[in-house]
Protein backbone atom coordinates (compact mmCIF):
# COMPACT_ATOMS: atom_id res chain seq x y z
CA UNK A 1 0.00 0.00 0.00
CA UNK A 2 1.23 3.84 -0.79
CA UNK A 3 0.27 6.45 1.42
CA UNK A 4 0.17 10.07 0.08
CA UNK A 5 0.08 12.98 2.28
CA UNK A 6 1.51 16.52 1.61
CA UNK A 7 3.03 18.79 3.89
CA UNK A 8 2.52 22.65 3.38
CA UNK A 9 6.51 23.25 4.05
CA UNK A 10 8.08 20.38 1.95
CA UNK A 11 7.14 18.78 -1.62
CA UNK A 12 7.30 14.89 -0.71
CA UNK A 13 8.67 13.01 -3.71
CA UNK A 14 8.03 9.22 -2.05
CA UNK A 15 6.43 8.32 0.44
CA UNK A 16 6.49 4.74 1.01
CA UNK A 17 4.20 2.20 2.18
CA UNK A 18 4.60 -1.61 1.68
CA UNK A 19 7.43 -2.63 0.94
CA UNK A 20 8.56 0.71 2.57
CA UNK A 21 7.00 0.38 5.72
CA UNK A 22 7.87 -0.92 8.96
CA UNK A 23 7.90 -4.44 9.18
CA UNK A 24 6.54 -4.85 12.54
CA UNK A 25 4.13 -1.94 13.05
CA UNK A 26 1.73 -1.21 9.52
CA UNK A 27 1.10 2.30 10.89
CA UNK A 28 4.87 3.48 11.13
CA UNK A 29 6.02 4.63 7.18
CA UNK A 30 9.40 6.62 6.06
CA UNK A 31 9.13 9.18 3.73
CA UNK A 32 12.02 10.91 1.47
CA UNK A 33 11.20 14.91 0.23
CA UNK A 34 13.18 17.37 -1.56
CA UNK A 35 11.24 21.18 -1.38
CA UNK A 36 14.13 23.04 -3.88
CA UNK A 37 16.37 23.99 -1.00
CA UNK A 38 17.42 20.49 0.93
CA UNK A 39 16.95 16.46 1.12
CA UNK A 40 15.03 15.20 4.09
CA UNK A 41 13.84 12.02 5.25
CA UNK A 42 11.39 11.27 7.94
CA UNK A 43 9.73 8.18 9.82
CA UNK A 44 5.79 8.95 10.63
CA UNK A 45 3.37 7.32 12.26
CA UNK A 46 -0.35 6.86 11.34
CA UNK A 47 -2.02 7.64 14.78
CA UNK A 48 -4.42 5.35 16.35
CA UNK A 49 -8.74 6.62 15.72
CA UNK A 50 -9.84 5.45 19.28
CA UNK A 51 -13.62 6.11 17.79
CA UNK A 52 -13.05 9.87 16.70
CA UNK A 53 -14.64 11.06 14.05
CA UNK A 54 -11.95 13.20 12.86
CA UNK A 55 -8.49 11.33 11.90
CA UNK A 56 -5.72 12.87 14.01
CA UNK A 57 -2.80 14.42 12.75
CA UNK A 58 0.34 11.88 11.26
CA UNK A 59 2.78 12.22 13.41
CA UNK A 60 6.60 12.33 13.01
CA UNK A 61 8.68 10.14 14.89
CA UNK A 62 12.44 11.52 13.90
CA UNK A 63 14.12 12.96 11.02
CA UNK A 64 16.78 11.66 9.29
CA UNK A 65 18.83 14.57 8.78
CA UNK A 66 22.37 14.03 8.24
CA UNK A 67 22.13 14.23 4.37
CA UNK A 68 23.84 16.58 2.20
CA UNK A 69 22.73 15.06 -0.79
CA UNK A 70 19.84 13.84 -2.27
CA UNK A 71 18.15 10.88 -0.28
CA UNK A 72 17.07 8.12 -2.94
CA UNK A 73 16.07 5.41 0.00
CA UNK A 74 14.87 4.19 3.31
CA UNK A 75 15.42 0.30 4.06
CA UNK A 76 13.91 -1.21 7.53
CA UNK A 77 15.30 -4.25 9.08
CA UNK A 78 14.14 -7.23 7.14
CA UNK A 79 12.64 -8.85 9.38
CA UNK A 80 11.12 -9.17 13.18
CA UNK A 81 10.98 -6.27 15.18
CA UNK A 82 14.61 -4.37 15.11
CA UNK A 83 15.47 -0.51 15.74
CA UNK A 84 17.96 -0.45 12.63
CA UNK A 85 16.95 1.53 9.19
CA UNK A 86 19.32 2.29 6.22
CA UNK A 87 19.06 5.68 4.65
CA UNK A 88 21.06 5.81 0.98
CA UNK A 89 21.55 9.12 -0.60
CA UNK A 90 24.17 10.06 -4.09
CA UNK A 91 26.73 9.12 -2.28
CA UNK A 92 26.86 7.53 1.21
CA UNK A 93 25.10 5.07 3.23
CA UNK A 94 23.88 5.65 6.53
CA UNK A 95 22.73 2.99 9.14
CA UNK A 96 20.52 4.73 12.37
CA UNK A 97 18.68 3.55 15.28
CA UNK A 98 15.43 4.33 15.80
CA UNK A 99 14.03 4.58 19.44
CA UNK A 100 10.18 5.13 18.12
CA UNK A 101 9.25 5.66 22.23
CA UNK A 102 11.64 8.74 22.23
CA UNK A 103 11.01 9.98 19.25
CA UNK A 104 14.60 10.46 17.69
CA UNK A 105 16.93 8.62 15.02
CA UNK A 106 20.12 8.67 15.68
CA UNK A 107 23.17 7.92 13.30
CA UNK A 108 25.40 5.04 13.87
CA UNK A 109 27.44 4.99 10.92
CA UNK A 110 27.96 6.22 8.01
CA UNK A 111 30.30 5.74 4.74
CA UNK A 112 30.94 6.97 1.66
CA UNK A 113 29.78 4.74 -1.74
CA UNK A 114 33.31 5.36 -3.02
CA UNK A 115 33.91 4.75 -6.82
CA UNK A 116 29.92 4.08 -7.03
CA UNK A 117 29.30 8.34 -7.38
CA UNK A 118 25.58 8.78 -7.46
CA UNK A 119 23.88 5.58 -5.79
CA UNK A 120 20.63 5.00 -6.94
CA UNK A 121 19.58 2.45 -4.26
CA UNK A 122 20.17 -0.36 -2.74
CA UNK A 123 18.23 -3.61 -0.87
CA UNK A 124 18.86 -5.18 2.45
CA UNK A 125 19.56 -8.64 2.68
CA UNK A 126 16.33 -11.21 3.57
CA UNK A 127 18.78 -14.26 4.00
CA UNK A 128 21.69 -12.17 5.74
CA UNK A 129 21.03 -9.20 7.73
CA UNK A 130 24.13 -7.82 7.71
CA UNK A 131 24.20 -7.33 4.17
CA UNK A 132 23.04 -4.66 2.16
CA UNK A 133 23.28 -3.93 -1.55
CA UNK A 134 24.42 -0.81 -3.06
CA UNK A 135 23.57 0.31 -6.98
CA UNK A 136 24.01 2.83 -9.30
CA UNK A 137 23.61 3.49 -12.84
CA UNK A 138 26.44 1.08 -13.84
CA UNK A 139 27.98 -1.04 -10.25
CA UNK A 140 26.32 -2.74 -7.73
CA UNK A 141 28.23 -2.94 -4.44
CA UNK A 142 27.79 -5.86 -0.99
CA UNK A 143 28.38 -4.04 1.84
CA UNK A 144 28.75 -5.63 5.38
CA UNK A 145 26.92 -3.52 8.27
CA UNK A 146 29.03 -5.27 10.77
CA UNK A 147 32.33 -3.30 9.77
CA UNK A 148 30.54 -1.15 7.19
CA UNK A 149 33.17 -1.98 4.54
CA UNK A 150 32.61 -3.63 0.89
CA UNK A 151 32.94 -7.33 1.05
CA UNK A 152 31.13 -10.36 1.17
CA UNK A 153 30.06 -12.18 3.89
């Protein structure tokens, strides 16, 4: 499922449900803007209706905001319930932790694509959760999360 929402302040570009979404909550969703100034990505959550007749207000969880470039993804843990997300940008990969309960991301690593200048994605892993897959237009990278280097595993 996509969810679209916009927000008066930025111009969302994606906003990703399934396979986007978290993988143990269906109500917690990243999202990945550009509004002609700067790259953002955020992690929302759909509140809960309780009855109301009016749906409450999303409601942002943290920002992921130690981009300079332009964000092309959001990957959640593949599977169970885990705090880790990937954020991939032009040219570096980031790896946070999410504390949804305090409301803040926070960045636990990050490196540089190297020769792979403008990524255009990448894919976690389902068999091997310390992998992650890096592309761009013409290279596709295996990155290990354990030492955050290029390798297999």
């Amino acid at each position: 499922m996509i969810l679209i929402y916009f927000k008066k302040d930025s111009n969302f570009w994606r906003i990703s449900g399934f396979p986007g979404s978290c993988p143990f909550d269906q109500r917690i969703f990243s999202t990945v803007f550009f509004n002609g100034e700067s790259y953002g990505a955020a992690i929302w959550q759909i509140p809960e209706l309780y009855g109301q007749l009016n749906s409450p207000q999303l409601e942002r969880i943290a920002a992921l905001d130690a981009h300079s470039s332009k964000i092309k993804c959001v990957l959640w843990w593949p599977i169970g319930r885990h705090d880790k997300l990937i954020s991939i940008d032009e040219q570096n990969l980031f790896l946070w932790s999410l504390d949804s309960s305090k409301k803040t991301a926070q960045v636990q690593s990050q490196e540089s694509g190297g020769v792979l200048h403008y990524l255009a994605g990448g894919a976690w892993d389902p068999h091997d959760v310390n992998s992650v897959t890096l592309t761009s237009e013409s290279a596709i990278q295996l990155w290990d999360l354990r030492t955050m280097k290029q390798g297999t595993s």
